[in-house]
Protein backbone atom coordinates (compact mmCIF):
# COMPACT_ATOMS: atom_id res chain seq x y z
CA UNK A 1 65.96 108.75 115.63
CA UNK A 2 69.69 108.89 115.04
CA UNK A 3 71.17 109.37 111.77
CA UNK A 4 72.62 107.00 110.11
CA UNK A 5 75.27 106.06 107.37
CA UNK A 6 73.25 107.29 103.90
CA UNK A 7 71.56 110.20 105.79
CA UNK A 8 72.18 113.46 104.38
CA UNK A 9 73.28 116.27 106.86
CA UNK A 10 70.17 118.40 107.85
CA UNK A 11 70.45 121.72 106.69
CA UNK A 12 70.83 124.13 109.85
CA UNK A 13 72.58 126.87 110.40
CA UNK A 14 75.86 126.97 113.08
CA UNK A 15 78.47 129.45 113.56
CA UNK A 16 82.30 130.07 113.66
CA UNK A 17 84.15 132.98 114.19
CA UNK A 18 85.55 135.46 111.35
CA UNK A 19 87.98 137.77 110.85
CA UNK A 20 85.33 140.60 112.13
CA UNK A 21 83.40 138.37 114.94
CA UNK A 22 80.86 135.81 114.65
CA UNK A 23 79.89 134.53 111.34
CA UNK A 24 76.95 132.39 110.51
CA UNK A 25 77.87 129.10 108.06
CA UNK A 26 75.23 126.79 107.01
CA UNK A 27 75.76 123.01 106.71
CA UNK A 28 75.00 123.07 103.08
CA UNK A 29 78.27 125.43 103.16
CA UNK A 30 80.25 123.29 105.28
CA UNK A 31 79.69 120.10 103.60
CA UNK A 32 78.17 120.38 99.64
CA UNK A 33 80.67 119.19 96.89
CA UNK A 34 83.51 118.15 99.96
CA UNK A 35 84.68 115.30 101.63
CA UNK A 36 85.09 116.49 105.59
CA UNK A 37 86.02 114.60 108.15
CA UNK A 38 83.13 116.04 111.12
CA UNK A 39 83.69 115.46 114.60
CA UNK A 40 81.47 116.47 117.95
CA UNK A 41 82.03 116.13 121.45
CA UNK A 42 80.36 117.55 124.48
CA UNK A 43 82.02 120.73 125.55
CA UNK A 44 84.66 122.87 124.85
CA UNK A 45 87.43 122.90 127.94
CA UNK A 46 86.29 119.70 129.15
CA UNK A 47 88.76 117.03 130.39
CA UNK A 48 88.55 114.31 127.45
CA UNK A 49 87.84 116.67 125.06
CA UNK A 50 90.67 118.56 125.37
CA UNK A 51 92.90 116.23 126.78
CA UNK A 52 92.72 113.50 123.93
CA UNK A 53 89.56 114.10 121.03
CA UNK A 54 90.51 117.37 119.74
CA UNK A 55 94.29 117.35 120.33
CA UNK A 56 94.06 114.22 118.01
CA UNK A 57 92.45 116.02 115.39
CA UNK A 58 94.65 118.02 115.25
CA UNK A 59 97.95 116.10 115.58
CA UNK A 60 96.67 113.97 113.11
CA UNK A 61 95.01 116.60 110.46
CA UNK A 62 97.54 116.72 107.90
CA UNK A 63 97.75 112.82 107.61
CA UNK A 64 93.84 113.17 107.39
CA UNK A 65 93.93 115.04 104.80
CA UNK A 66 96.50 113.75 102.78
CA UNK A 67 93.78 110.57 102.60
CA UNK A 68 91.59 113.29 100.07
CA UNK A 69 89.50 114.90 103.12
CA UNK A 70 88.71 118.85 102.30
CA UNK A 71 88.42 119.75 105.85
CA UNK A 72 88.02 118.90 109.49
CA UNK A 73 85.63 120.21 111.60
CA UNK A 74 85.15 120.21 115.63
CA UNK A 75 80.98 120.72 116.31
CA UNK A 76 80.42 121.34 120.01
CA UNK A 77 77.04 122.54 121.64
CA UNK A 78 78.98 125.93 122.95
CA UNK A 79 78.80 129.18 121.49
CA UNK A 80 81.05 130.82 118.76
CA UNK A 81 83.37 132.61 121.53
CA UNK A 82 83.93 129.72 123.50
CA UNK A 83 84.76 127.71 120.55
CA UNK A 84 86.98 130.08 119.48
CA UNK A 85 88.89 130.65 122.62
CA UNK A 86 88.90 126.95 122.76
CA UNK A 87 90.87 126.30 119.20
CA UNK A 88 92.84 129.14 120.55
CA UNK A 89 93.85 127.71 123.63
CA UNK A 90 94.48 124.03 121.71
CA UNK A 91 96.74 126.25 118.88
CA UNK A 92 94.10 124.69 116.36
CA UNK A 93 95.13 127.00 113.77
CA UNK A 94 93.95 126.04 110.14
CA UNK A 95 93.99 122.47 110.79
CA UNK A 96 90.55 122.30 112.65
CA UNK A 97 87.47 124.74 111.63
CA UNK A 98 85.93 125.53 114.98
CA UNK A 99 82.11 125.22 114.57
CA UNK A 100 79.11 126.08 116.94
CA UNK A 101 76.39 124.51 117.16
CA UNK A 102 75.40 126.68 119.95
CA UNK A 103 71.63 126.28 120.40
CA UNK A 104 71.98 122.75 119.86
CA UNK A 105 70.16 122.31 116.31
CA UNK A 106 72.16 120.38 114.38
CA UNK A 107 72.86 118.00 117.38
CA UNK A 108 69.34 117.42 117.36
CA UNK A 109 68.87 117.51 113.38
CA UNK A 110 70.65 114.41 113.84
CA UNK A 111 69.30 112.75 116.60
CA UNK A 112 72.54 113.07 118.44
CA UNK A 113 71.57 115.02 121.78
CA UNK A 114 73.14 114.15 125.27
CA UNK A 115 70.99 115.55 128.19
CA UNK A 116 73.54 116.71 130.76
CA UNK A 117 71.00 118.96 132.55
CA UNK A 118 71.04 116.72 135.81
CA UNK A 119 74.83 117.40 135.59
CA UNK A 120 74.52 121.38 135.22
CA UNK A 121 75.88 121.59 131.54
CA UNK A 122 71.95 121.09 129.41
CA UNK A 123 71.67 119.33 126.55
CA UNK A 124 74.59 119.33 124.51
CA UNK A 125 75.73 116.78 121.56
CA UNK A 126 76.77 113.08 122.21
CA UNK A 127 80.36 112.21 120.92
CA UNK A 128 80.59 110.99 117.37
CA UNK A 129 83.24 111.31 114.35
CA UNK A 130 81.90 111.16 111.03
CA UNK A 131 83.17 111.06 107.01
CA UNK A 132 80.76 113.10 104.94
CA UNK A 133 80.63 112.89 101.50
CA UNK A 134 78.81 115.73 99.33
CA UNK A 135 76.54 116.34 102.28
CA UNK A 136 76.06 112.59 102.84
CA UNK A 137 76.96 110.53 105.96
CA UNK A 138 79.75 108.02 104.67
CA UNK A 139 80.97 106.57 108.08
CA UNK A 140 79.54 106.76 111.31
CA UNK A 141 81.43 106.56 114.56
CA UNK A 142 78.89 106.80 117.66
CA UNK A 143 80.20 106.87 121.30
CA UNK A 144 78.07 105.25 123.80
CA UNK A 145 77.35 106.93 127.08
CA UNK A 146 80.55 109.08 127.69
CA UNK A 147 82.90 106.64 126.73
CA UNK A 148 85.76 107.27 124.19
CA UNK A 149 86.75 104.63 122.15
CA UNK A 150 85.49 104.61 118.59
CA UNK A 151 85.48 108.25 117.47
CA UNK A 152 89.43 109.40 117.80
CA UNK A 153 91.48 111.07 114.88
CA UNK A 154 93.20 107.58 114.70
CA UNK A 155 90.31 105.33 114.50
CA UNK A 156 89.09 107.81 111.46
CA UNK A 157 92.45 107.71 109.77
CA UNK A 158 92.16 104.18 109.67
CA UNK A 159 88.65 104.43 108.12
CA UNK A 160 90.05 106.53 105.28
């Protein structure tokens, strides 16, 4: 079963890169006591998501947070490198915290799993954007299938 608005995030734990490699961060961590603005797709270096759902995020992040959001955070079903080299490649910088969920478990915490294996690529997450408050799911954006249409930066700022 999906999550839905009123669902608290599960607690697992993901990853994102520090200054001295990989560094494990918990939801609990990334969410407790904040307001963040949480946003998956399904792969790093794929056409729409780097052509138009993380570029957005980032474009937009400043006006996002300006609304009273704490952070901003990109989940993807890839490991820490690749999302790192990804952010790098889309000159995230501090606007977007790069977080992977690379065995998949908060993507299926929530319910949220696309299976891709027929296509080569596994399981990975479905596309979503999300406002979390204090570890609570506020606003729910859900794409269907692989359309994107309802979980951009802009739609979100809206939401604010």
């Amino acid at each position: 079963m999906a999550v839905n608005v009123g669902d608290s995030i599960p607690d697992v734990n993901l990853a994102t890169m520090g200054g001295s490699g990989p560094e494990q961060v918990s939801t609990e961590d990334l969410f407790k006591g904040k307001k963040v603005v949480a946003f998956a797709l399904p792969g790093a270096f794929t056409p729409t998501c780097s052509a138009k759902h993380l570029p957005g995020f980032v474009a937009n992040a400043d006006a996002i947070k300006a609304k009273g959001v704490d952070s901003i955070i990109c989940l993807s079903v890839n490991d820490v490198f690749v999302m790192d080299a990804w952010g790098k490649d889309q000159n995230v910088g501090d606007k977007v915290a790069m977080i992977a969920d690379g065995s998949g478990a908060l993507a299926n915490a929530l319910g949220l799993e696309l299976d891709l294996t027929e296509r080569g690529l596994g399981v990975r997450s479905r596309r979503y954007s999300m406002i979390v408050d204090d570890g609570v799911v506020s606003l729910l954006n859900l794409e269907d299938g692989g359309a994107f249409e309802v979980s951009s930066a802009e739609k979100i700022l809206e939401q604010l």
